[in-house]
N, C-alpha and C. Protein backbone atom coordinates (compact mmCIF):
# COMPACT_ATOMS: atom_id res chain seq x y z
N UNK A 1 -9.71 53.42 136.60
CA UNK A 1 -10.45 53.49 137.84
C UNK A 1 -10.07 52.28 138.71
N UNK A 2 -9.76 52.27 139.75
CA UNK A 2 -8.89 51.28 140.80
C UNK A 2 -10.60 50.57 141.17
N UNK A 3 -10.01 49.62 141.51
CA UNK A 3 -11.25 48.83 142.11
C UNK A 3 -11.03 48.22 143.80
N UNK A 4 -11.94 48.10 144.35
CA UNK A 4 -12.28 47.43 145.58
C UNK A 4 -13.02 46.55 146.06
N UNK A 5 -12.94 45.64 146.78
CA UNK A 5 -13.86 44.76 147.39
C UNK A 5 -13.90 44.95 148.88
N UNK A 6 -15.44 45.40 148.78
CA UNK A 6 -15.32 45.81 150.24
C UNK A 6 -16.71 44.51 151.08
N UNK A 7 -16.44 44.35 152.25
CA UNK A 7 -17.40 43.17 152.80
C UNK A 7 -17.62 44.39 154.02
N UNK A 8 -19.00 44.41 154.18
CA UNK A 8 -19.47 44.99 155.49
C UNK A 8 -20.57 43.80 156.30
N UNK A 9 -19.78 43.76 157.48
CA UNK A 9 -20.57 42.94 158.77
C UNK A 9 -20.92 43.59 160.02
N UNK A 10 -22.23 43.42 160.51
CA UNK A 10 -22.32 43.31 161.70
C UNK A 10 -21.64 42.90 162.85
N UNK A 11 -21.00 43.40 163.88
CA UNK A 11 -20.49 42.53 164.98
C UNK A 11 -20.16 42.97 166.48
N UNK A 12 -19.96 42.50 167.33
CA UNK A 12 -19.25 43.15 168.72
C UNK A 12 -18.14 43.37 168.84
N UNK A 13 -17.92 44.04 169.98
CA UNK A 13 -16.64 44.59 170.04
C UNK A 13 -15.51 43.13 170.54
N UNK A 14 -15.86 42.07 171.07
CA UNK A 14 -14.92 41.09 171.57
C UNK A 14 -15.09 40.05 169.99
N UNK A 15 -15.46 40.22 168.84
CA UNK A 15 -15.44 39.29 168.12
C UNK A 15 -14.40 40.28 166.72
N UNK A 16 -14.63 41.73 166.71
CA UNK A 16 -13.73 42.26 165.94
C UNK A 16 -12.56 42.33 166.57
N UNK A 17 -12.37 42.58 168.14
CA UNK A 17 -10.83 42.21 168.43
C UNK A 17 -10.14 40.76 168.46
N UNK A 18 -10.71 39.53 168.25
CA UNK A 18 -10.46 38.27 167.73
C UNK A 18 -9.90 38.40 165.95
N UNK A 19 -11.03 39.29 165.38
CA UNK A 19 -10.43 39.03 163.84
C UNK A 19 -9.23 40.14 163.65
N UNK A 20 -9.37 41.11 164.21
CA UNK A 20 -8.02 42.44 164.23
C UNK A 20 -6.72 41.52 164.63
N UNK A 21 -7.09 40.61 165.60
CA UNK A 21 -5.85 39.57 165.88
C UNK A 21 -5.09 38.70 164.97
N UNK A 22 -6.06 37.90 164.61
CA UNK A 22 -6.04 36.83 163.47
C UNK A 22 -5.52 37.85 162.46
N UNK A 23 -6.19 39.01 162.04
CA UNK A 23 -5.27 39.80 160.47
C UNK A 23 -4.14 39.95 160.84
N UNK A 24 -3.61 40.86 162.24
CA UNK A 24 -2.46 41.19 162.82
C UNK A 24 -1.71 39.95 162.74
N UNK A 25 -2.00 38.63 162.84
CA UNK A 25 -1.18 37.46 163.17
C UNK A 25 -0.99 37.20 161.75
N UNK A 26 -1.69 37.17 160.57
CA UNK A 26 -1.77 36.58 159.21
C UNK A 26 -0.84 37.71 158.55
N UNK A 27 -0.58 38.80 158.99
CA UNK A 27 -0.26 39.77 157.53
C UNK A 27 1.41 39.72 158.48
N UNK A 28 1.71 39.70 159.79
CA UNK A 28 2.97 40.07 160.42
C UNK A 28 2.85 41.51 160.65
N UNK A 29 1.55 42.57 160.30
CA UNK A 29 1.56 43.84 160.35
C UNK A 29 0.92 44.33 162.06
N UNK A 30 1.41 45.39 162.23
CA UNK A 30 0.68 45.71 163.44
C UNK A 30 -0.86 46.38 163.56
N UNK A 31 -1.01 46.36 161.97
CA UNK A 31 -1.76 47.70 161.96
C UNK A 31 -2.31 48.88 162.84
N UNK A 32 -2.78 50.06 162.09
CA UNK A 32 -3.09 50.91 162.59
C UNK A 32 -4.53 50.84 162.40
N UNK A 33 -5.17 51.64 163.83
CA UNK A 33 -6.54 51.85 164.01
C UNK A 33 -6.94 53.21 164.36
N UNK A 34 -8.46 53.64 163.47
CA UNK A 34 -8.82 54.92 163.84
C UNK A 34 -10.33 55.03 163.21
N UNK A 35 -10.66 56.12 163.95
CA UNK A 35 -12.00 56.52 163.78
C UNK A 35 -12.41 56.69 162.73
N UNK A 36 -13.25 56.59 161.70
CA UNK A 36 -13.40 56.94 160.51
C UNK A 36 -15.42 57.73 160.92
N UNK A 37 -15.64 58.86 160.62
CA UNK A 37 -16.96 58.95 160.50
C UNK A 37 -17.49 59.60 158.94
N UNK A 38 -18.75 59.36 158.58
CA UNK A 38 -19.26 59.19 157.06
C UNK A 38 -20.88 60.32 157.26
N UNK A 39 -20.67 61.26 156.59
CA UNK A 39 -22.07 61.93 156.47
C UNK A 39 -22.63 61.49 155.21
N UNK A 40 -24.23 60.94 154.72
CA UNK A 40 -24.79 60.96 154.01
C UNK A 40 -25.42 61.74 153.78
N UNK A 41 -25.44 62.49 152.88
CA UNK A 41 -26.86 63.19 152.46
C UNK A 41 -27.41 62.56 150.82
N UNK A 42 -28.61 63.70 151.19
CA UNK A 42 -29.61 63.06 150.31
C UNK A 42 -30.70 64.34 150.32
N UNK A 43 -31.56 64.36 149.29
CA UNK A 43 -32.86 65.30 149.69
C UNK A 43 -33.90 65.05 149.91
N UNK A 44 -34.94 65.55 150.33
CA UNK A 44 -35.65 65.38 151.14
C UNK A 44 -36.64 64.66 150.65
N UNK A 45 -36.81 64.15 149.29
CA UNK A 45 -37.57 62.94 148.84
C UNK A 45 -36.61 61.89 148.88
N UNK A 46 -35.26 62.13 148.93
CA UNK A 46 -34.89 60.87 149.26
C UNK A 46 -34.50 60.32 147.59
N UNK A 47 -33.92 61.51 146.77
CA UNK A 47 -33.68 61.28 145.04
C UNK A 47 -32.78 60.29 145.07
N UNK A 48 -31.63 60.61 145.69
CA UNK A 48 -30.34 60.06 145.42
C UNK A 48 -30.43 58.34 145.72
N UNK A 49 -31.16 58.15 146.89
CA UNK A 49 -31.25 56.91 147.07
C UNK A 49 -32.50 55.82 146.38
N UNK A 50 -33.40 56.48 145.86
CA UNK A 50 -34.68 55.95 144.55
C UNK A 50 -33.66 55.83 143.67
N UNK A 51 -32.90 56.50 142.89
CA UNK A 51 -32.02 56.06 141.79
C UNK A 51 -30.83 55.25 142.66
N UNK A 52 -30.94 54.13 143.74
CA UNK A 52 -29.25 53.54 143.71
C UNK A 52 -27.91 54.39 143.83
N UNK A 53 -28.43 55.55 144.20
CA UNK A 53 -26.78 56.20 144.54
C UNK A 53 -26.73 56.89 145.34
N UNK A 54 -25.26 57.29 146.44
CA UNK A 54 -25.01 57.39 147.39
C UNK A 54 -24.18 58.77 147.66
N UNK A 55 -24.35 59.82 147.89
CA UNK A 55 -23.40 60.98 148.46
C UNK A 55 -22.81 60.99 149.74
N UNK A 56 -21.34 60.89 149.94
CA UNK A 56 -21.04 61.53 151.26
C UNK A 56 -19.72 61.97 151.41
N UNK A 57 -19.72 62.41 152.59
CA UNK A 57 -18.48 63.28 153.43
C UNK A 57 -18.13 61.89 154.12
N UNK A 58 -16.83 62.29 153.92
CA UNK A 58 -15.60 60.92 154.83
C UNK A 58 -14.76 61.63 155.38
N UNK A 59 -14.95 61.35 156.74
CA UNK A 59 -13.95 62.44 157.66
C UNK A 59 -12.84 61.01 158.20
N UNK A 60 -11.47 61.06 157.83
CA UNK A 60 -10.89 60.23 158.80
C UNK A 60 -9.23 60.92 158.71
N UNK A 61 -8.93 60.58 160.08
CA UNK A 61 -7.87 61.40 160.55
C UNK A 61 -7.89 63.22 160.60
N UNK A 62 -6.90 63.51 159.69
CA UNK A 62 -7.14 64.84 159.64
C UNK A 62 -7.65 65.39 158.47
N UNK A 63 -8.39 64.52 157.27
CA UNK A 63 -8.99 64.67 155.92
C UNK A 63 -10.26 64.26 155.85
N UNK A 64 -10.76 65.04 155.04
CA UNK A 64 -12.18 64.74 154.35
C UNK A 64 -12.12 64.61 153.21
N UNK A 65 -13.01 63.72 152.30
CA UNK A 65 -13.01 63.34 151.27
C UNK A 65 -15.12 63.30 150.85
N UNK A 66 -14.86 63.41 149.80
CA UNK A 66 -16.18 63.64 148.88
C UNK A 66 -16.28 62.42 148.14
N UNK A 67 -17.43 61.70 148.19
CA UNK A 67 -17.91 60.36 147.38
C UNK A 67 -18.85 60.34 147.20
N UNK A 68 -19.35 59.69 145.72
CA UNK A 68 -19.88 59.59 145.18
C UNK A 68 -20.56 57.93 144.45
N UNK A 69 -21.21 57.61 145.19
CA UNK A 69 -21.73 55.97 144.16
C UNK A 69 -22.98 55.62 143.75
N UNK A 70 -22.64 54.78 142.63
CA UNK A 70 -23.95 54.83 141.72
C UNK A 70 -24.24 53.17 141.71
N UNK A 71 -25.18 52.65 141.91
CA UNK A 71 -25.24 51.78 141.09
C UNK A 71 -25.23 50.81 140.52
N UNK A 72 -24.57 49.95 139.71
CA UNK A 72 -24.14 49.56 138.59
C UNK A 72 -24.61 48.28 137.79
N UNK A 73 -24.46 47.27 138.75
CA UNK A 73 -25.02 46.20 138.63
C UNK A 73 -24.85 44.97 139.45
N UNK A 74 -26.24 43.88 139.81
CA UNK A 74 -26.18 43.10 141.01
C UNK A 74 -25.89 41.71 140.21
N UNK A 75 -24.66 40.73 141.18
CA UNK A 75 -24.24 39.84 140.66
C UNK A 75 -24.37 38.85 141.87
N UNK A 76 -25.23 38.12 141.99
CA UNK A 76 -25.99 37.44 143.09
C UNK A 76 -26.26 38.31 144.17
N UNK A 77 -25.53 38.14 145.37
CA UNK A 77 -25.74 38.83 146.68
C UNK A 77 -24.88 39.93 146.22
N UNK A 78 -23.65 40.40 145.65
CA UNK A 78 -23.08 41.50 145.66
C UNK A 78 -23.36 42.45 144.67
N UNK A 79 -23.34 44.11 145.19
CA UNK A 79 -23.27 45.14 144.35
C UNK A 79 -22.57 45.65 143.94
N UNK A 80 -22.05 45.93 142.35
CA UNK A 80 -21.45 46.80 141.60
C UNK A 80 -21.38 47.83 141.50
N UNK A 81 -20.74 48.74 142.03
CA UNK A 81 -20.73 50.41 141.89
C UNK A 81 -19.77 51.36 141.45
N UNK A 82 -20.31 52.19 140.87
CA UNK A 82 -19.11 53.28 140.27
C UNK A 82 -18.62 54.09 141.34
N UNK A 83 -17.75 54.56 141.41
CA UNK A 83 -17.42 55.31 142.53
C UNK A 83 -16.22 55.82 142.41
N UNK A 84 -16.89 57.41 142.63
CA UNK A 84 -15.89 58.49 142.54
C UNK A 84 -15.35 59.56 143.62
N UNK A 85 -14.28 59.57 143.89
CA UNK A 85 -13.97 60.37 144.84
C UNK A 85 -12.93 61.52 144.68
């Protein structure tokens, strides 16, 4: 099972085109940019998220993808999760 570290922040639009710069300047890459949108579901008590885990639809480009996360375990501020797609 491949692993990831993912960091999610809050921010504006003139402070993510400062860091898109800075990566663009640090890697020599141009990268590419695109829309990514994410459906959650859940039922209507709200199961999936009382047990710590997460269902959704990942629409980006011309694919969708199915995910799945659970979980796992908290190691100060960060969460551990299984995750299947």
């Amino acid at each position: 099972m491949a692993q990831e570290l993912e960091f999610k922040v809050m921010t504006d639009r003139a402070e993510f085109d400062r860091c898109l710069a800075r990566l663009r300047a640090h890697t020599g890459q141009s990268g590419e940019t695109y829309v990514q949108v994410n459906y959650y579901f859940d039922s209507p008590a709200f199961d999936l998220s009382r047990s710590h885990a997460m269902l959704r639809v990942r629409r980006k480009k011309n694919s969708l993808s199915l995910q799945y996360k659970n979980k796992r375990k908290r190691i100060g501020s960060m969460l551990l999760c299984d995750e299947s797609e």
